[in-house]
C-alpha atoms as a PDB file:
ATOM      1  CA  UNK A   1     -26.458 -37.394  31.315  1.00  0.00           C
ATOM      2  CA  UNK A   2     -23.959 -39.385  33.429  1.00  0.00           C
ATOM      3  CA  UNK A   3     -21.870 -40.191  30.721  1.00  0.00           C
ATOM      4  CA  UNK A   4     -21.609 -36.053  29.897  1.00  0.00           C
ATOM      5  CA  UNK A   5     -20.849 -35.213  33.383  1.00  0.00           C
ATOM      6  CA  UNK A   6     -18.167 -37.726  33.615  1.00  0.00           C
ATOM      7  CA  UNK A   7     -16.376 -38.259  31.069  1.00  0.00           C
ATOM      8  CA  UNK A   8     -17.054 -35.916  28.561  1.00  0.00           C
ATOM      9  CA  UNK A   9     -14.010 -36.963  26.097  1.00  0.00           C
ATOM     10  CA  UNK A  10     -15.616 -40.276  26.060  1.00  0.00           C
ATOM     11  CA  UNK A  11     -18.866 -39.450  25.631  1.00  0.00           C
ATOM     12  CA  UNK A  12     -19.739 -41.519  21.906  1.00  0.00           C
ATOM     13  CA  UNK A  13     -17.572 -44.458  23.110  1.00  0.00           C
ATOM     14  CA  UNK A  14     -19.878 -45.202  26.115  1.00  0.00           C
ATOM     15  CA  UNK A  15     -23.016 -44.799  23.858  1.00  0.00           C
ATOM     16  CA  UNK A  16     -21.477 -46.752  21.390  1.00  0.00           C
ATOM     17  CA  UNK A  17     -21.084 -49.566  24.237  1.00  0.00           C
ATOM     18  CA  UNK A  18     -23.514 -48.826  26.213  1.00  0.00           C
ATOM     19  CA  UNK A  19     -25.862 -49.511  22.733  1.00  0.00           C
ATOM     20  CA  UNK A  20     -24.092 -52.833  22.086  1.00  0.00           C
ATOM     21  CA  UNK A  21     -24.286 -54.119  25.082  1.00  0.00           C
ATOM     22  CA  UNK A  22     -28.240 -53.176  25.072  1.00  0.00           C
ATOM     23  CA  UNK A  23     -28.627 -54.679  21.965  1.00  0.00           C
ATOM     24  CA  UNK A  24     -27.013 -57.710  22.825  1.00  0.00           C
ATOM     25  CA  UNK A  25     -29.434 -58.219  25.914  1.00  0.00           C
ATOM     26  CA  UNK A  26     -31.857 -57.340  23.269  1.00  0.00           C
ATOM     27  CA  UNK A  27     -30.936 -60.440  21.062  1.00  0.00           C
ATOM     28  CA  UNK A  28     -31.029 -63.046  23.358  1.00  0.00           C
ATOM     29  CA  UNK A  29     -34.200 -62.073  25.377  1.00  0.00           C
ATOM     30  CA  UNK A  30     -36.053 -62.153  21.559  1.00  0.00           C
ATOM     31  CA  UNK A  31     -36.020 -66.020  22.765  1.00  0.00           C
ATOM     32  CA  UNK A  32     -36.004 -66.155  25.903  1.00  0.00           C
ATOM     33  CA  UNK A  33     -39.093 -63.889  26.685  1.00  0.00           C
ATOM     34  CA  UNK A  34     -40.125 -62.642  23.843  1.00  0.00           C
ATOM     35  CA  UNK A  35     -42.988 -60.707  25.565  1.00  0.00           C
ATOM     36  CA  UNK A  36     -41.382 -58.846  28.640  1.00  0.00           C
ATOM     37  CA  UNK A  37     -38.376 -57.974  25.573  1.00  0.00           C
ATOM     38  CA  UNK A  38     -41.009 -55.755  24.253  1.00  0.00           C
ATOM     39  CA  UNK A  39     -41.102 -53.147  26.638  1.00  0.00           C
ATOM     40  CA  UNK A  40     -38.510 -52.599  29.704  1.00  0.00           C
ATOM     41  CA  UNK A  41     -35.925 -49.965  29.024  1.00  0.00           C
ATOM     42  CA  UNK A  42     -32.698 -52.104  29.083  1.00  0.00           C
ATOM     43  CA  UNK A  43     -33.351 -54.196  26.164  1.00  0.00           C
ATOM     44  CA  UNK A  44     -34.951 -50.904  23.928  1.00  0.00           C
ATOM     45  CA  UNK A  45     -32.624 -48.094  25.086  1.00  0.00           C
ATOM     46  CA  UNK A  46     -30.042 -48.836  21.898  1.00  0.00           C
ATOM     47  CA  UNK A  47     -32.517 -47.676  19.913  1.00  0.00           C
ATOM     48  CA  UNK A  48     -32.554 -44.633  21.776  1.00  0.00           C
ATOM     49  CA  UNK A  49     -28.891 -44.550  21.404  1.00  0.00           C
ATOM     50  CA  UNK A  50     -28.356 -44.802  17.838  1.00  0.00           C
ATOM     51  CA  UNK A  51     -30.261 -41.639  17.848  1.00  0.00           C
ATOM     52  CA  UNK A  52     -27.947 -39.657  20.259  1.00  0.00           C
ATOM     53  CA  UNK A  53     -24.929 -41.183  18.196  1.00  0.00           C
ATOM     54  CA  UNK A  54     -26.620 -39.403  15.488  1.00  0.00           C
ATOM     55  CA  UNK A  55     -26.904 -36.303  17.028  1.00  0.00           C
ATOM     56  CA  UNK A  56     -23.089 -36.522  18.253  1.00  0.00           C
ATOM     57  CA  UNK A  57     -22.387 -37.134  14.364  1.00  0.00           C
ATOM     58  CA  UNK A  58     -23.946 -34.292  12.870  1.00  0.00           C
ATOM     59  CA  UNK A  59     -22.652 -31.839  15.790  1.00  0.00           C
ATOM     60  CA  UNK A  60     -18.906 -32.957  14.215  1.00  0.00           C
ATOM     61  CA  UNK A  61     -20.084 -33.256  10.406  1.00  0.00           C
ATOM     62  CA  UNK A  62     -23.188 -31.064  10.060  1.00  0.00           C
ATOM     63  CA  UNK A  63     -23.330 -31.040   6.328  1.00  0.00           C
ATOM     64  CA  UNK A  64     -22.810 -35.228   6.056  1.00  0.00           C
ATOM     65  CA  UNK A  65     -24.321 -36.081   2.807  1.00  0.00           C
ATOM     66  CA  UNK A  66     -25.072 -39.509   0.538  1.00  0.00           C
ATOM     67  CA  UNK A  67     -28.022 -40.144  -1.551  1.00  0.00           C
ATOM     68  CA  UNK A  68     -26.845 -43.778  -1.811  1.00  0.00           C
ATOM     69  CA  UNK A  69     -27.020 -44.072   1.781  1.00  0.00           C
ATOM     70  CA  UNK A  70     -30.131 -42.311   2.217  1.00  0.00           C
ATOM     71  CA  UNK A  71     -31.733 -44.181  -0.670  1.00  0.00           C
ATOM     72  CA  UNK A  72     -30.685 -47.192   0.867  1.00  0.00           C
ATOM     73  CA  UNK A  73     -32.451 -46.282   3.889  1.00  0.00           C
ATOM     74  CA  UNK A  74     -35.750 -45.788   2.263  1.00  0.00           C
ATOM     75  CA  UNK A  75     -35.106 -49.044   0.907  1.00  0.00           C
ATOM     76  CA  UNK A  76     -34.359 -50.575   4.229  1.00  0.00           C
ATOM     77  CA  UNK A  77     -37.769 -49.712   5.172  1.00  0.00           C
ATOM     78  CA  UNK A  78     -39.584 -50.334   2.631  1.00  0.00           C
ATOM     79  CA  UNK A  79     -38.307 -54.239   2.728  1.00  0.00           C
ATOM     80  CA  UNK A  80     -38.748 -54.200   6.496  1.00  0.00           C
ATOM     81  CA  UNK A  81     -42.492 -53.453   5.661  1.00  0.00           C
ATOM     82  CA  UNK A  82     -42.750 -56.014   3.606  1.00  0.00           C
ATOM     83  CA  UNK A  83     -40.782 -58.844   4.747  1.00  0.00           C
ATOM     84  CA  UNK A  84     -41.348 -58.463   8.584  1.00  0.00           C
ATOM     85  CA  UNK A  85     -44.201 -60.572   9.613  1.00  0.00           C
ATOM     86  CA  UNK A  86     -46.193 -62.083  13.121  1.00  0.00           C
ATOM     87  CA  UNK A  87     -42.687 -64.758  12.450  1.00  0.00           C
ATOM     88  CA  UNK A  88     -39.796 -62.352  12.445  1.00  0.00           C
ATOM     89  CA  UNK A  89     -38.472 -62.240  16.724  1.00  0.00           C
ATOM     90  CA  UNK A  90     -39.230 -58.019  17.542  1.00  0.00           C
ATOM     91  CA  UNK A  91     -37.202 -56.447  18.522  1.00  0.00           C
ATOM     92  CA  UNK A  92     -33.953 -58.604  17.939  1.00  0.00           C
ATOM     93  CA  UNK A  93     -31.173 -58.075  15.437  1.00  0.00           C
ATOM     94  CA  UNK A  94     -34.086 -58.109  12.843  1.00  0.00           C
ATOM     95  CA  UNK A  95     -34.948 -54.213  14.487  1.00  0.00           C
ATOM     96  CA  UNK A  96     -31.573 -53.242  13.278  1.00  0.00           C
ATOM     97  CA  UNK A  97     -32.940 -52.673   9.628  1.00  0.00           C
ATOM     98  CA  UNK A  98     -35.607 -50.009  10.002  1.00  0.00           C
ATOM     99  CA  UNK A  99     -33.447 -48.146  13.172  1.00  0.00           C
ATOM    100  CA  UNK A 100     -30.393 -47.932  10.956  1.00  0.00           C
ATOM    101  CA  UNK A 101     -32.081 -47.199   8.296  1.00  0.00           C
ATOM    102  CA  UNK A 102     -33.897 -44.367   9.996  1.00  0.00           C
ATOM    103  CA  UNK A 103     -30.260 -43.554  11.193  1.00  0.00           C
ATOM    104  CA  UNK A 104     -28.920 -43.246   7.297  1.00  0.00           C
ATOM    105  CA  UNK A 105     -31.988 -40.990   6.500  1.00  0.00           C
ATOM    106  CA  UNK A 106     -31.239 -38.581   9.578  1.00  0.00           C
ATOM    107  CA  UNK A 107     -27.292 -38.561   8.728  1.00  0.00           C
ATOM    108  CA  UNK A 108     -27.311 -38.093   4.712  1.00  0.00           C
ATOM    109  CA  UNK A 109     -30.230 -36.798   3.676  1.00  0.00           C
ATOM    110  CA  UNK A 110     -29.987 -33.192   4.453  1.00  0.00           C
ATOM    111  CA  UNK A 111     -31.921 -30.031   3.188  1.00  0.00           C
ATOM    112  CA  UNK A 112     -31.457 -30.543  -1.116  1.00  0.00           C
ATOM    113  CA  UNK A 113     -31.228 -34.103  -1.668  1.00  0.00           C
ATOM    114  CA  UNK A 114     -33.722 -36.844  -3.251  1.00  0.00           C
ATOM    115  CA  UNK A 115     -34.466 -38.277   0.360  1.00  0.00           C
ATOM    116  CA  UNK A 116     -35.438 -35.058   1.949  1.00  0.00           C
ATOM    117  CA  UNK A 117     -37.631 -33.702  -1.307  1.00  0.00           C
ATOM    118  CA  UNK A 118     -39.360 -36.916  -0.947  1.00  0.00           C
ATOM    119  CA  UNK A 119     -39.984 -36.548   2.571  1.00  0.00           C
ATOM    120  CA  UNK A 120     -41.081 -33.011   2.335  1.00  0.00           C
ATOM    121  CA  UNK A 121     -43.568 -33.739  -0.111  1.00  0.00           C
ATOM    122  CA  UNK A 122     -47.429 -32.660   1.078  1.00  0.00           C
ATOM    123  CA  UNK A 123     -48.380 -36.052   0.812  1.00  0.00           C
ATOM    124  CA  UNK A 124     -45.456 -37.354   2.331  1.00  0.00           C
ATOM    125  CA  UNK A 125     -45.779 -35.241   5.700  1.00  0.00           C
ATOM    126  CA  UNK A 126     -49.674 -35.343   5.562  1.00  0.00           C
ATOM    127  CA  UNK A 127     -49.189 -39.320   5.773  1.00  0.00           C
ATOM    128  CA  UNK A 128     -47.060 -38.986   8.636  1.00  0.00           C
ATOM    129  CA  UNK A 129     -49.036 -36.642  10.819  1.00  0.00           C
ATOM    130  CA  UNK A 130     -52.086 -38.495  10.571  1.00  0.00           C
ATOM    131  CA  UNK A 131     -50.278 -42.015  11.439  1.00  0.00           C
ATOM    132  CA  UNK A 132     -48.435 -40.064  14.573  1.00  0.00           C
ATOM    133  CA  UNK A 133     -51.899 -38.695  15.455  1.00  0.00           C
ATOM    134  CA  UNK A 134     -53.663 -41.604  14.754  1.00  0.00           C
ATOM    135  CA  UNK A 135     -51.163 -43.826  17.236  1.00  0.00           C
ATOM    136  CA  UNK A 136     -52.159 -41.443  20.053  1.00  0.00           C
ATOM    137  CA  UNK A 137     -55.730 -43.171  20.171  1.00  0.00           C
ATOM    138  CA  UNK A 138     -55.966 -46.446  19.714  1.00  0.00           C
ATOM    139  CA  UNK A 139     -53.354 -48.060  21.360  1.00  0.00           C
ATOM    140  CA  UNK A 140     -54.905 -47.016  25.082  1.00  0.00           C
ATOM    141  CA  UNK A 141     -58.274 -47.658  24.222  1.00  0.00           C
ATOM    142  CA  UNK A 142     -57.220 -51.331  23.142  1.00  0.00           C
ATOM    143  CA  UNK A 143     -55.429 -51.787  26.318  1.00  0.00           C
ATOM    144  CA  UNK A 144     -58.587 -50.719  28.190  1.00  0.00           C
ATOM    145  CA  UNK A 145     -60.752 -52.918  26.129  1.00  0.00           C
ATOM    146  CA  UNK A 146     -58.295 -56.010  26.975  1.00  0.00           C
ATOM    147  CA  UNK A 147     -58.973 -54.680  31.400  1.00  0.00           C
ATOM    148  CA  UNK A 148     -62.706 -54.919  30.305  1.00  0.00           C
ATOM    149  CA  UNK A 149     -63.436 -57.935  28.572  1.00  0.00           C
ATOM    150  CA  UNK A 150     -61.399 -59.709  26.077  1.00  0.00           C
ATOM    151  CA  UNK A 151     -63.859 -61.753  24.604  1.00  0.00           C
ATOM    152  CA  UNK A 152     -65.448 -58.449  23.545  1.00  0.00           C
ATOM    153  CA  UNK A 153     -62.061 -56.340  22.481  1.00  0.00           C
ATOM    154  CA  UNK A 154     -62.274 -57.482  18.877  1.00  0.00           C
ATOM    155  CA  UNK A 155     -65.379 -55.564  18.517  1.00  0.00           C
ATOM    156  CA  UNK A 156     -64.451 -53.091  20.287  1.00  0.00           C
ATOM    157  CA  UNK A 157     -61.134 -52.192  18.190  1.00  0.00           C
ATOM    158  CA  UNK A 158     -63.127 -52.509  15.185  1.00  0.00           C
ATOM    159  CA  UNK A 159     -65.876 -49.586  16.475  1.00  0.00           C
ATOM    160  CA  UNK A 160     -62.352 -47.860  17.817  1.00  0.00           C
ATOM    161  CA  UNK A 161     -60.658 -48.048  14.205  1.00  0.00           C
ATOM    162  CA  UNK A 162     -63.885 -46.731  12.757  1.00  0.00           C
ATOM    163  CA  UNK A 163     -64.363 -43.637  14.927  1.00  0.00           C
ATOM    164  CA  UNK A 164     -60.021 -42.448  14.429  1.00  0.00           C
ATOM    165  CA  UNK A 165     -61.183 -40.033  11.688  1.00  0.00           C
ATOM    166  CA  UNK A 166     -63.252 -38.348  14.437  1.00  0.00           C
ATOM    167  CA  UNK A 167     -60.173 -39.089  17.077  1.00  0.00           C
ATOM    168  CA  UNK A 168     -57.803 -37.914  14.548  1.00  0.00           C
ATOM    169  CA  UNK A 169     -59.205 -34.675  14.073  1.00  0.00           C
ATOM    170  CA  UNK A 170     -59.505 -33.996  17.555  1.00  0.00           C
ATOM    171  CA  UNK A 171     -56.222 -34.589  18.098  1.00  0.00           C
ATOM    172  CA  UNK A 172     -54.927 -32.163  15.189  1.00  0.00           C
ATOM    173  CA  UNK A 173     -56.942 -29.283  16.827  1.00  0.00           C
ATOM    174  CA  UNK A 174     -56.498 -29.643  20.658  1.00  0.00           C
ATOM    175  CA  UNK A 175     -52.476 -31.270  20.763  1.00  0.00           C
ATOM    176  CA  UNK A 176     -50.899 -31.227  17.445  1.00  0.00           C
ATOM    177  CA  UNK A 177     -51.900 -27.319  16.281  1.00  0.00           C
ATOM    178  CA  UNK A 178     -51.054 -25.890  19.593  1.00  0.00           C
ATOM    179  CA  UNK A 179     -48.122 -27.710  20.491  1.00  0.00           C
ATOM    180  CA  UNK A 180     -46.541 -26.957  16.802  1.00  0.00           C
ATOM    181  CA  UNK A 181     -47.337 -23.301  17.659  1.00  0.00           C
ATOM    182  CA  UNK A 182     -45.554 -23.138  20.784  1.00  0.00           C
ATOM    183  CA  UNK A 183     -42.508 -25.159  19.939  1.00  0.00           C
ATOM    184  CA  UNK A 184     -42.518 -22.568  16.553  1.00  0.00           C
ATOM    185  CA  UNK A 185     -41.629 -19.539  18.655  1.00  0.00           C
ATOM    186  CA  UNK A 186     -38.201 -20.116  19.750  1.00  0.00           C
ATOM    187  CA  UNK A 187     -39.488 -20.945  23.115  1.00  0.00           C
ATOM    188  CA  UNK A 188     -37.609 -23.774  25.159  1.00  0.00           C
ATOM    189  CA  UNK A 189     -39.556 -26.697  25.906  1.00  0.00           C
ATOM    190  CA  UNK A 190     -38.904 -27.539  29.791  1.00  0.00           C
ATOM    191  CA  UNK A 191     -38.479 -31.474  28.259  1.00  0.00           C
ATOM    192  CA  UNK A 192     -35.762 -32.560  30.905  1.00  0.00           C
ATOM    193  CA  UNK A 193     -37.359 -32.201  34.092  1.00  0.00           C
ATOM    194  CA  UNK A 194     -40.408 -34.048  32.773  1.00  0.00           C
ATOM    195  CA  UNK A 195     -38.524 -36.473  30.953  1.00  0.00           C
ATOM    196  CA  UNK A 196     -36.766 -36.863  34.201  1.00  0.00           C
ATOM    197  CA  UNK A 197     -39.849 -36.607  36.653  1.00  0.00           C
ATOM    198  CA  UNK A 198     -41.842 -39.502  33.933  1.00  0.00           C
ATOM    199  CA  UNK A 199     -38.777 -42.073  34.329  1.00  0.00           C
ATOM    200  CA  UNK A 200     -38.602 -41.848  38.209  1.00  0.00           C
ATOM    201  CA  UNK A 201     -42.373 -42.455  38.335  1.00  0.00           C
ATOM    202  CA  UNK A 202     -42.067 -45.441  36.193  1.00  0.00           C
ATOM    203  CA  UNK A 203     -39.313 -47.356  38.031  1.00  0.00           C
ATOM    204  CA  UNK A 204     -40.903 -46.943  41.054  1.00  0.00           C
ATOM    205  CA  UNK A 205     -44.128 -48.435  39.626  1.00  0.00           C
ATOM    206  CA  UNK A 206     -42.076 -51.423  37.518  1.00  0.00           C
ATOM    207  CA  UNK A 207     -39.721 -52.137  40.514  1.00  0.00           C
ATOM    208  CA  UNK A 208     -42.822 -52.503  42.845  1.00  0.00           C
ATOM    209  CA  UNK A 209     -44.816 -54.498  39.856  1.00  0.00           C
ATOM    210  CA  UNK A 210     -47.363 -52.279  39.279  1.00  0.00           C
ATOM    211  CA  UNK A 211     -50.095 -50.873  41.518  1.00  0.00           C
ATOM    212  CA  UNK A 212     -50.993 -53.893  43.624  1.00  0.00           C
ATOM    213  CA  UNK A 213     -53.626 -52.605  46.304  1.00  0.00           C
ATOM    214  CA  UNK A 214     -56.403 -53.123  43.544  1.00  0.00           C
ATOM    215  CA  UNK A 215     -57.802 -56.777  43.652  1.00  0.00           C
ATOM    216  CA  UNK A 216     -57.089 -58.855  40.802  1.00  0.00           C
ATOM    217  CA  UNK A 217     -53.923 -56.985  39.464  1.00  0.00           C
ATOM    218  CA  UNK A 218     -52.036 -59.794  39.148  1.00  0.00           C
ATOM    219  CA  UNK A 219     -54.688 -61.464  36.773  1.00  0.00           C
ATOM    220  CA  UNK A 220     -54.343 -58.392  35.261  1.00  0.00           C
ATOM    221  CA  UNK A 221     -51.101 -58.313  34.784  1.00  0.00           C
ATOM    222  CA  UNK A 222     -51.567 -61.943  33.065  1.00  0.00           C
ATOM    223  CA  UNK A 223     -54.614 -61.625  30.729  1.00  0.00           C
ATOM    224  CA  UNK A 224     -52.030 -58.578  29.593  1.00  0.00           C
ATOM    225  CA  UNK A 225     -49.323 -60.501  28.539  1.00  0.00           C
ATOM    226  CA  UNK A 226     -47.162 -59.372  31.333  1.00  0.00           C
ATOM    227  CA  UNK A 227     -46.645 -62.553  32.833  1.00  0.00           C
ATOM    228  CA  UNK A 228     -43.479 -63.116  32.214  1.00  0.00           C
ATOM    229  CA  UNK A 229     -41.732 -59.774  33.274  1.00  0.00           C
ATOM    230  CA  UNK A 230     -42.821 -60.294  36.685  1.00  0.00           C
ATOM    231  CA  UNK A 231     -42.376 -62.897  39.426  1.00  0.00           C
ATOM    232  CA  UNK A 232     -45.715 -63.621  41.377  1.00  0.00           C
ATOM    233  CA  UNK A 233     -45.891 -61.827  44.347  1.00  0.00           C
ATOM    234  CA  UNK A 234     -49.167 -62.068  46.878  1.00  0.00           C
ATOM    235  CA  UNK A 235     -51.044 -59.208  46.984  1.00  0.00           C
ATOM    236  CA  UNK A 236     -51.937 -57.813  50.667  1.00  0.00           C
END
């Protein structure tokens, strides 16, 4: 939003840098830290950015199209799939592959080529909606098994990936139905203030490392993997 407000003309050129220069931070905290790479905003936001350089590119060339490209993307993908393993550093350079090749799939595959017939296959969207849905669950019921007990968590993510077909379904009928209808009716979803209101709220908890009045967060923090995105501080 800064960048808008200020200098307007200039808008794509302080993306582009602002995304290089993320990306770059990126890079060299893959070795570094690997762990506390994985989350904070600084060294994910060019991700974020090659999206909104998207959107800048198809508000100046809305009909950009290139089945090479876009078939290259798929490709992309399909060898970062494949290739990536528990030994490739993520994110690094290495998470320029699937993001750019999302990017050539947003940019040239528009309404009539290969690409987008592929991706508006039944199947093709069916996948996708139960792998978004499916994400919603598991991810903080692992995190609260790893608070509990971790000796216990891989039995517990086993009974959790057993029981998404029941999560999944719930999810279709009380978030994914309604929110599709709503969004479907031309209505303007009040996404800024939130988005806005949900970043504030985090910094304040990150900057102050976390909610400390509860005995044992910092163990916490540990046992999470966090260790190394905060200094130890003493809790009162």
């Amino acid at each position: 939003m800064l960048p808008w407000a200020y200098f307007r003309r200039s808008t794509v050129w302080v993306l582009l840098a602002m995304t290089l220069g993320s990306l770059a931070r990126c890079h060299a905290m893959s070795d570094l830290k690997p762990q506390a790479n994985f989350c904070p905003s600084p060294t994910r936001a060019w991700e974020f950015f090659i999206g909104s350089l998207c959107a800048f590119a198809l508000t100046a060339r809305p009909k950009l199209r290139g089945e090479a490209l876009s078939l290259g993307g798929i490709a992309l993908i399909v060898v970062a799939i494949f290739v990536f393993d528990e030994r490739t550093p993520f994110p690094s350079l290495y998470a320029l592959a699937p993001t750019l090749a999302a990017a050539a799939i947003i940019l040239f595959a528009p309404q009539g080529t290969l690409v987008a017939k592929l991706l508006s296959m039944r199947a093709s969207v069916g996948v996708v909606l139960v792998i978004c849905r499916a994400y919603l669950w598991p991810q903080p019921l692992f995190a609260f098994a790893r608070l509990r007990s971790l000796e216990n968590c891989i039995a517990f993510n086993t009974k959790v990936l057993d029981d998404l077909r029941h999560q999944d379904s719930v999810t279709y009928v009380v978030l994914s139905s309604p929110f599709r209808a709503y969004v479907s009716k031309d209505r303007q979803v009040p996404a800024p203030d939130g988005i806005c209101r949900a970043m504030a709220d985090g910094h304040f908890v990150y900057f102050d490392h976390g909610h400390l009045t509860r005995e044992g967060s910092r163990d916490l923090g540990r046992r999470m993997g966090w260790g190394t995105m905060i200094q130890s501080r003493p809790v009162n």
